[in-house]
Structure formats: structure tokens, C-alpha cells
PDB file of N, CA and C in Angstrom:
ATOM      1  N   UNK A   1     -32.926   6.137  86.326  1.00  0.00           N
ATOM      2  CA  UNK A   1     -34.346   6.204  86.550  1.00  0.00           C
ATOM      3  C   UNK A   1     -34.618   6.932  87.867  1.00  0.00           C
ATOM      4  N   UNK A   2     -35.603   7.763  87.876  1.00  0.00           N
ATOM      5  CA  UNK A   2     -36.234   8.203  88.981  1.00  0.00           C
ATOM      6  C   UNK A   2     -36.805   7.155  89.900  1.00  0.00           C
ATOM      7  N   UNK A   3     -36.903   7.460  90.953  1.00  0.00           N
ATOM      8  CA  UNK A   3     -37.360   6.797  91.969  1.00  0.00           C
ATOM      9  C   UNK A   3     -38.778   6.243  92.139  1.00  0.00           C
ATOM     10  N   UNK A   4     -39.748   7.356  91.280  1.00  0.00           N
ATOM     11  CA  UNK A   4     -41.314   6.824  91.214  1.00  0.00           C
ATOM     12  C   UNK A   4     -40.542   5.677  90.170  1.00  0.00           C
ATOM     13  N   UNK A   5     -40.405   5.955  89.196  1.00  0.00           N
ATOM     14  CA  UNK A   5     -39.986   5.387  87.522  1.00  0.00           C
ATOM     15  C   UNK A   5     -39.559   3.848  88.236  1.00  0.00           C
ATOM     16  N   UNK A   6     -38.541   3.930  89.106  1.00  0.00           N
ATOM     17  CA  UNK A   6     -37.988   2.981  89.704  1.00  0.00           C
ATOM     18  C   UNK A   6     -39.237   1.607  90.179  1.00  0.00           C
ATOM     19  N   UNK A   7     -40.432   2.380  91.068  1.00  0.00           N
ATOM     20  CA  UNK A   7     -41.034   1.379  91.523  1.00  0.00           C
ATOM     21  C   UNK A   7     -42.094   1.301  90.901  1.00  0.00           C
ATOM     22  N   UNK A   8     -42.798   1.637  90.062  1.00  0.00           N
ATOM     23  CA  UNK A   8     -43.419   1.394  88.652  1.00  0.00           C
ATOM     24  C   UNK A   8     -42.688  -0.182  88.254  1.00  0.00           C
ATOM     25  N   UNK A   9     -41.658  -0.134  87.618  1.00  0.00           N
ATOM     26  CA  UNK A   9     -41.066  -1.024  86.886  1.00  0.00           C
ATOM     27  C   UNK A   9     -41.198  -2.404  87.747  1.00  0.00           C
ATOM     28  N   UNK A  10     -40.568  -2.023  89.510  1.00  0.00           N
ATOM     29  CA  UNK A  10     -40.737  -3.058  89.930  1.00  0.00           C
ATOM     30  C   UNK A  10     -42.580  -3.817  90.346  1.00  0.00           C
ATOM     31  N   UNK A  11     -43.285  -2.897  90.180  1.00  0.00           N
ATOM     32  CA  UNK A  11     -44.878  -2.774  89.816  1.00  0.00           C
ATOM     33  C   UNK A  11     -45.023  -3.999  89.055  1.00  0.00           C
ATOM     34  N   UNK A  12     -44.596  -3.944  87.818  1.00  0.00           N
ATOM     35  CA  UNK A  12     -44.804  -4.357  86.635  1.00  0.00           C
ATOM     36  C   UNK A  12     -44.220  -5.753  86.599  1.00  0.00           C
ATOM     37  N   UNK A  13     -42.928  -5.604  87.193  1.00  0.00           N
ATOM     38  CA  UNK A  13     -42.032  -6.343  86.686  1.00  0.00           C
ATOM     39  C   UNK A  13     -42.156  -7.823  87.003  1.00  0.00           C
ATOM     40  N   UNK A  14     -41.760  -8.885  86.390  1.00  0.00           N
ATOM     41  CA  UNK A  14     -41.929 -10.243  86.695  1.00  0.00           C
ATOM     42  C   UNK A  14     -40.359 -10.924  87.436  1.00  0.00           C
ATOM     43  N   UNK A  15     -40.122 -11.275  88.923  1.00  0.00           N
ATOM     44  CA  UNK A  15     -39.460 -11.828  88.962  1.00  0.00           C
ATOM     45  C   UNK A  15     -38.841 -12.839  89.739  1.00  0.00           C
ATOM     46  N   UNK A  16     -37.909 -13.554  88.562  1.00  0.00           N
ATOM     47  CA  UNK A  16     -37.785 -14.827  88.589  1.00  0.00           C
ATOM     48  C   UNK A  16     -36.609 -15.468  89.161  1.00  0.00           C
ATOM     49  N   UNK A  17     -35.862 -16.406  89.918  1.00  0.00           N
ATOM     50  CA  UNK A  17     -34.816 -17.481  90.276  1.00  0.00           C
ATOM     51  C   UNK A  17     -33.964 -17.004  89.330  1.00  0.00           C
ATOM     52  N   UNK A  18     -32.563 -17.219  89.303  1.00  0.00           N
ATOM     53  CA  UNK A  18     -31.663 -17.111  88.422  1.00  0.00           C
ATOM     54  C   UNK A  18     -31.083 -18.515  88.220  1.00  0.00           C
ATOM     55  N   UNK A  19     -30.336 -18.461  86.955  1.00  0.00           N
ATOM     56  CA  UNK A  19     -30.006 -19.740  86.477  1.00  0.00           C
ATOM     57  C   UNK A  19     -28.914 -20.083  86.564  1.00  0.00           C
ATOM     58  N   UNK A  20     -28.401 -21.303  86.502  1.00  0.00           N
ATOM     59  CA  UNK A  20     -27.254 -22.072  86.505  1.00  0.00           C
ATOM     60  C   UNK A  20     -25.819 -21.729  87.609  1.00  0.00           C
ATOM     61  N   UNK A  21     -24.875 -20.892  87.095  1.00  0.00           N
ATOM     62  CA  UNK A  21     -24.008 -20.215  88.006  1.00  0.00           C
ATOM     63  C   UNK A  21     -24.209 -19.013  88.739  1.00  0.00           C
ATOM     64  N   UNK A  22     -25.406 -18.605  88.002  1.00  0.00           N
ATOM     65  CA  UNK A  22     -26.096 -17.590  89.012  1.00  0.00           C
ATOM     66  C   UNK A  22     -27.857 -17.600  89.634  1.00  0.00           C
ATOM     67  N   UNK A  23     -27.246 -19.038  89.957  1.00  0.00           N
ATOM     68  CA  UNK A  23     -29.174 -18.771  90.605  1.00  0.00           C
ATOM     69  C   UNK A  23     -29.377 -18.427  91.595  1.00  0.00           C
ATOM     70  N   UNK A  24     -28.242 -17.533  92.260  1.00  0.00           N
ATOM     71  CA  UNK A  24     -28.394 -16.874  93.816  1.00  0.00           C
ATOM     72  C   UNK A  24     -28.766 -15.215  93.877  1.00  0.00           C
ATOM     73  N   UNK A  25     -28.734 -15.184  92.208  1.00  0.00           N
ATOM     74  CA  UNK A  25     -29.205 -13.836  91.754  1.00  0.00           C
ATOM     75  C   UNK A  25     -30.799 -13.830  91.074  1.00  0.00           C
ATOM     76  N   UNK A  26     -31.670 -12.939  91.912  1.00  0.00           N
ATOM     77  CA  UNK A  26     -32.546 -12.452  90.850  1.00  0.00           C
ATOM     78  C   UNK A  26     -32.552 -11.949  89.658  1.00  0.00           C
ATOM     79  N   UNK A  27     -33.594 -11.869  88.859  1.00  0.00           N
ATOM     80  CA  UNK A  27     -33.449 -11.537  87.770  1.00  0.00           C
ATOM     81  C   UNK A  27     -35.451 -10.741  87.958  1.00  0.00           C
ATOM     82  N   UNK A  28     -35.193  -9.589  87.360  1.00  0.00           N
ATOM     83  CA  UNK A  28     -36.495  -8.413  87.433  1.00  0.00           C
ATOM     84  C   UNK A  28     -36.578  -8.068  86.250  1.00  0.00           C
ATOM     85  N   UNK A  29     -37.531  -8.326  85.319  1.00  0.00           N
ATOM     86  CA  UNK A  29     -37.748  -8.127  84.027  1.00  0.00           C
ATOM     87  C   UNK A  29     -39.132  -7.556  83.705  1.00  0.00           C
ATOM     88  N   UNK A  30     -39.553  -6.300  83.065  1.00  0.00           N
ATOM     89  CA  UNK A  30     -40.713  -6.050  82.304  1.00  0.00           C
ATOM     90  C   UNK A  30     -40.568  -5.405  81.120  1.00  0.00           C
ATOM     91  N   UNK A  31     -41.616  -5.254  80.150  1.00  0.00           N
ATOM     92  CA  UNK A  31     -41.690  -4.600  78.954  1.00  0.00           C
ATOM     93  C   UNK A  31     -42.366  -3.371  79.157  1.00  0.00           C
ATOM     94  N   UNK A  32     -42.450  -2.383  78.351  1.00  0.00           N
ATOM     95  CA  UNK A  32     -43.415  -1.217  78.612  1.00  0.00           C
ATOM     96  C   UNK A  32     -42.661  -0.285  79.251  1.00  0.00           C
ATOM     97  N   UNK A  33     -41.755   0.143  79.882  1.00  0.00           N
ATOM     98  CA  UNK A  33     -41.338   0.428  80.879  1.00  0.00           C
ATOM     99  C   UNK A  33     -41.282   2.376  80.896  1.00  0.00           C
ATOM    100  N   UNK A  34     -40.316   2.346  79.745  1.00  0.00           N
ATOM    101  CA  UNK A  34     -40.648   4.192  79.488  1.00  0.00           C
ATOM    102  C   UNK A  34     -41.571   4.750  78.169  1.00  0.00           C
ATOM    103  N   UNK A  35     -41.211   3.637  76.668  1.00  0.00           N
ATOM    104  CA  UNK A  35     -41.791   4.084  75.490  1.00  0.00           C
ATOM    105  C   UNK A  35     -41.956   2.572  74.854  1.00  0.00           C
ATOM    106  N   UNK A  36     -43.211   2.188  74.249  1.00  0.00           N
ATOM    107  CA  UNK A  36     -44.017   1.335  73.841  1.00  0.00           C
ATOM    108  C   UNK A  36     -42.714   0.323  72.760  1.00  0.00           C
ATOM    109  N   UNK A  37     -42.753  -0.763  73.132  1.00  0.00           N
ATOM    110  CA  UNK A  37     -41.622  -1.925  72.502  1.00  0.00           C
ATOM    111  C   UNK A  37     -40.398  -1.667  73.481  1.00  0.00           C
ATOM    112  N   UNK A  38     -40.191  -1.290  74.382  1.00  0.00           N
ATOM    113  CA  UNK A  38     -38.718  -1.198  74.845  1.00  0.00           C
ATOM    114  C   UNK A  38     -39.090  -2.578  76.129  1.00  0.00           C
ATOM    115  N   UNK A  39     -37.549  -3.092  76.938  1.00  0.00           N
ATOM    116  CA  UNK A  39     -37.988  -3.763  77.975  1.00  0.00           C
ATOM    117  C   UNK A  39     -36.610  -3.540  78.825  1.00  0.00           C
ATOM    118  N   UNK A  40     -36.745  -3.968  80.166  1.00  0.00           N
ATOM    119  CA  UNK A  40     -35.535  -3.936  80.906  1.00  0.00           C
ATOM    120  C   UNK A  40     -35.319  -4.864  81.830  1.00  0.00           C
ATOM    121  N   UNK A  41     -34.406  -5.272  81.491  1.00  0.00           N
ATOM    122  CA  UNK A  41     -33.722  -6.661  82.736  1.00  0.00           C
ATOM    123  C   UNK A  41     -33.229  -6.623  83.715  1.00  0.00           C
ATOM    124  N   UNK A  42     -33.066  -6.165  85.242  1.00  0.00           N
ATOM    125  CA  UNK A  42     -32.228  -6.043  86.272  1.00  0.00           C
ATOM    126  C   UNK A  42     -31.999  -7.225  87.298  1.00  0.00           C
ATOM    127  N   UNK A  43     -30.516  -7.047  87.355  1.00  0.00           N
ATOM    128  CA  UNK A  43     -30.341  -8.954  88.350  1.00  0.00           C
ATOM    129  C   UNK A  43     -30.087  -7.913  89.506  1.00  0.00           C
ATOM    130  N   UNK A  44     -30.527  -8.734  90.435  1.00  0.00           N
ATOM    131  CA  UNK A  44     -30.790  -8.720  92.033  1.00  0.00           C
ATOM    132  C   UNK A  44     -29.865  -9.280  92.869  1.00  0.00           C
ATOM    133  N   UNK A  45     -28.898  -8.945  93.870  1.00  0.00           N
ATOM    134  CA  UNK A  45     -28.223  -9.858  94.300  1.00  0.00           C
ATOM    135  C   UNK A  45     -28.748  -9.783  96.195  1.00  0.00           C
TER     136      UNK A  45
END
């Protein structure tokens, strides 16, 4: 991803605590992102 593309997503994106063995990791999730039904998940450390 491009760099605008990049902070768009994080724009959008919802994020949340991580779980169980990794709840020291984020987790950055939105839908929409390049073409209509797609979505993308990125963990954060």
C-alpha cells in the first residue's frame, strides 16, 4: 500500500486490544479499504 492508501485505512480503521496470548498486540481492522466487499486486518506490536 501507498502511504496516502496507508493512512486512509488507518482513518477508517477500528482498533482493538488483542486477545488471549496476544493481547500485547493490536489488532487494526476495516472494510472498504481498496474495492467494495474486501477488508483488512493488521496486528500492531
Amino acid at each position: 500500500m501507498s502511504k496516502g492508501r496507508e493512512v486512509d485505512f488507518f482513518d477508517k480503521a477500528k482498533i482493538t486490544d488483542g486477545e488471549g496470548d496476544l493481547e500485547w498486540i493490536r489488532k487494526v481492522h476495516a472494510t472498504l479499504v481498496s474495492i467494495k466487499g474486501d477488508a483488512l486486518t493488521q496486528r500492531v506490536d
